[in-house]
Protein backbone atom coordinates (compact mmCIF):
# COMPACT_ATOMS: atom_id res chain seq x y z
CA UNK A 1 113.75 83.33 92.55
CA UNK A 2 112.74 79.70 93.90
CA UNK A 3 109.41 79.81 93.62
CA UNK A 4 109.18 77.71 97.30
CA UNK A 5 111.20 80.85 98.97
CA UNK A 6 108.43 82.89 97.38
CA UNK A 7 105.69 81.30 98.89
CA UNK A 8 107.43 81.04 101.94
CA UNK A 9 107.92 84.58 101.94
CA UNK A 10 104.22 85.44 100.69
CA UNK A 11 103.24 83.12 104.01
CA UNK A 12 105.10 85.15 106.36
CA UNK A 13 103.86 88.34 105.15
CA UNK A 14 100.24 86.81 105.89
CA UNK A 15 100.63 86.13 109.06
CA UNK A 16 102.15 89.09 109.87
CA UNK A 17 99.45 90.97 108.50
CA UNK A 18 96.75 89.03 110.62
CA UNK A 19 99.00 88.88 113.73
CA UNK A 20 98.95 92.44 113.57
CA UNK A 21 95.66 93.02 112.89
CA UNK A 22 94.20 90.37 115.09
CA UNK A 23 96.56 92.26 118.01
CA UNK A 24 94.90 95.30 117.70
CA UNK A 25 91.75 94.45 116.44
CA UNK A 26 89.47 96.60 118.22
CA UNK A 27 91.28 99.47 116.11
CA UNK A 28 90.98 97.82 112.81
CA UNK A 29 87.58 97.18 112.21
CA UNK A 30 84.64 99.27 111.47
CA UNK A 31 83.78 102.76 110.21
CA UNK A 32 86.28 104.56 112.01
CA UNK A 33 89.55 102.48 111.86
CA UNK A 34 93.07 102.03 111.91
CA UNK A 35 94.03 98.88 110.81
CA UNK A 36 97.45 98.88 112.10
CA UNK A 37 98.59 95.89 109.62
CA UNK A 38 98.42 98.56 107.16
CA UNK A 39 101.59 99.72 107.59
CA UNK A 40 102.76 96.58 105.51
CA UNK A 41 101.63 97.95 102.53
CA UNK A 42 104.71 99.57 101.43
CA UNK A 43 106.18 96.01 101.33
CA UNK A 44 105.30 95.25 97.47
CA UNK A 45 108.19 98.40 96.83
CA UNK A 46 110.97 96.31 98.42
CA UNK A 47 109.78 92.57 98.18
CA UNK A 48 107.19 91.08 95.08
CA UNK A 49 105.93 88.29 97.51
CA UNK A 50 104.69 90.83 99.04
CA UNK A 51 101.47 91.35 96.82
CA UNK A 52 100.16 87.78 97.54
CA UNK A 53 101.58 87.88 101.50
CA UNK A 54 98.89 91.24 101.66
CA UNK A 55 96.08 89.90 99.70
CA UNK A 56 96.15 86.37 101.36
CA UNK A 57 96.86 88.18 104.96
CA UNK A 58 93.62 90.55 104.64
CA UNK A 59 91.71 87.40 103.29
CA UNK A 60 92.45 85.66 106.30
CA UNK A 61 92.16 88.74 108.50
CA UNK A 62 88.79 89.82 106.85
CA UNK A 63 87.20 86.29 107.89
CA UNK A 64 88.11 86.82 111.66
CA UNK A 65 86.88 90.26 111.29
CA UNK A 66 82.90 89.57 111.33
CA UNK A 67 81.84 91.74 108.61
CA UNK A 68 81.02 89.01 105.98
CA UNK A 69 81.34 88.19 102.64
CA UNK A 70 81.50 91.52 101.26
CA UNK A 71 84.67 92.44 103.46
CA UNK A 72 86.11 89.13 102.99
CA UNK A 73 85.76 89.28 99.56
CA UNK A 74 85.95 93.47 98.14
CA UNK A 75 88.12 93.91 101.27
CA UNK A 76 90.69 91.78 100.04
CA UNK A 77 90.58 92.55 96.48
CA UNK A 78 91.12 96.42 97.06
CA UNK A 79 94.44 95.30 98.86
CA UNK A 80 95.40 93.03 95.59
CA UNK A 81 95.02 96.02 93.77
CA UNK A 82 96.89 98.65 96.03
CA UNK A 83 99.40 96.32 96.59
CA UNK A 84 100.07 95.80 92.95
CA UNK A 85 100.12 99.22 91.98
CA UNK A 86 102.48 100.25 94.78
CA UNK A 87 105.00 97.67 93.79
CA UNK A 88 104.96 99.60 90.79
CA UNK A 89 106.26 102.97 92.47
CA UNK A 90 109.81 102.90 94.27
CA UNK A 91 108.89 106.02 96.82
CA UNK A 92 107.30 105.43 99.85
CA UNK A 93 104.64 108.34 99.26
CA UNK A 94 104.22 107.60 95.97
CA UNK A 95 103.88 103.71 96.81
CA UNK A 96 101.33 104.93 100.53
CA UNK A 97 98.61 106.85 97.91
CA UNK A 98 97.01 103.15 96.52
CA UNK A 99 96.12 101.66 99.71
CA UNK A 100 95.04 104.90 101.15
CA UNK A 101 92.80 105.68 98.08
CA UNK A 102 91.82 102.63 97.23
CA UNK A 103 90.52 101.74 100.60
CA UNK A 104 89.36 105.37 101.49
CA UNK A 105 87.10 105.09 98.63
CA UNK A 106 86.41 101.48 98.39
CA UNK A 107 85.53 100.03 101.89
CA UNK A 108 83.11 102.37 102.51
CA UNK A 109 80.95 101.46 98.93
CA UNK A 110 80.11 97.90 100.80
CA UNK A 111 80.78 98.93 104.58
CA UNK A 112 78.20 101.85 104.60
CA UNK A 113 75.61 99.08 103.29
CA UNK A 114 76.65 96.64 105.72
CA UNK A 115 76.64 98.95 108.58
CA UNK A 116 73.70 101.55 107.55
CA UNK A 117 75.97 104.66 107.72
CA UNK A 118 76.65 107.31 105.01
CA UNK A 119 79.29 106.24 102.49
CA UNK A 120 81.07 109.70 102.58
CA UNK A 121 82.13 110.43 106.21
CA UNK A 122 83.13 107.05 106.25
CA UNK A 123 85.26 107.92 103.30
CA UNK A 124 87.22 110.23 105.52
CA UNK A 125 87.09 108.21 108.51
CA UNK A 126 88.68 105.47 106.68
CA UNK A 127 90.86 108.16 104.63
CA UNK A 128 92.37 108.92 108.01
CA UNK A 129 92.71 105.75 109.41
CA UNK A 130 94.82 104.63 106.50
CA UNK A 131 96.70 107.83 105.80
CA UNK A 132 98.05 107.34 109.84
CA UNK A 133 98.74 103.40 109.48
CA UNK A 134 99.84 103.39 105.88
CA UNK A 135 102.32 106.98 106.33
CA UNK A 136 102.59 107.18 110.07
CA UNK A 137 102.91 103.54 110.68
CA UNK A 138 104.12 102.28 107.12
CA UNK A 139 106.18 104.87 105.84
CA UNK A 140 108.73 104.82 108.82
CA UNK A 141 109.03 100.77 109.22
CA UNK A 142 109.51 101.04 105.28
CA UNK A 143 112.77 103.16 106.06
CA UNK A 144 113.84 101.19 108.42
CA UNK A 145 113.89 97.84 106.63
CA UNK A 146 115.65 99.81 103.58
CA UNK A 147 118.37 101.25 106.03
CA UNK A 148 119.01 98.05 107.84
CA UNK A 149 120.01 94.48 107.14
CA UNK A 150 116.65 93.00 107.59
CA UNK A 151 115.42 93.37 104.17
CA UNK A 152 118.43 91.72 102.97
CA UNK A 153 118.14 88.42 105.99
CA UNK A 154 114.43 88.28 103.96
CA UNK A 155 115.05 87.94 100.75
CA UNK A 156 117.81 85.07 102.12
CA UNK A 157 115.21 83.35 103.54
């Protein structure tokens, strides 16, 4: 693969990712949340450029977001992971359970701190939020890309 397509590919996948979230924003933020731009994390299964496209896109996504370095930073990271380990599955279902977990379990360690709230209802508050972006968002524009010629007019670009 030529490594400039890569990064070109990685790049759109960022901006996607912030469009998205920036678009619906109030949603995507907070203790109760559904970060619509979450629904991209099924990418990694169909395209590789898809793990730095997420991580770079929540990065960038985190900084608008207000919620400081903590966010910015563990925020971003947790998506690095998930991402990674669902490019490892080929399923959809399989490939939704890292960013659901990871971020059900994970934002709320630094958010609950940051926002003075107890860490487990916020684990099931994000749980949610991500289990409806990531498998009722996600799971159905995954299907679509695979059944259509988009996927392919991507990986031409």
């Amino acid at each position: 693969m030529n490594r400039a397509n890569y990064i070109a590919r990685a790049a759109v996948i960022a901006a996607i990712y912030v469009l998205v979230t920036y678009i619906f924003k109030p949603f995507g933020y907070g203790p109760s949340q559904v970060r619509v731009s979450e629904a991209l994390t099924l990418l990694p299964i169909l395209e590789s450029s898809a793990i730095p496209g997420l991580f770079i896109g929540c990065l960038l996504a985190n900084i608008l977001g207000g919620f400081g370095l903590w966010d910015i930073c563990l925020g971003s990271l947790i998506t690095l992971v998930a991402a990674y380990l669902t490019s490892k599955t080929s399923n959809p279902i399989f490939g939704s359970l890292p960013p659901i977990i990871l971020n059900a379990f994970g934002v709320p360690i630094y958010l609950s701190k940051i926002q003075g709230l107890p860490y487990w209802p916020m684990v099931i508050s994000i749980g949610l939020g991500q289990f409806i972006a990531v498998l009722g968002f996600g799971v159905p524009l995954f299907l679509l890309l695979k059944r259509t010629s988009l996927i392919d007019f991507f990986k031409k670009f």
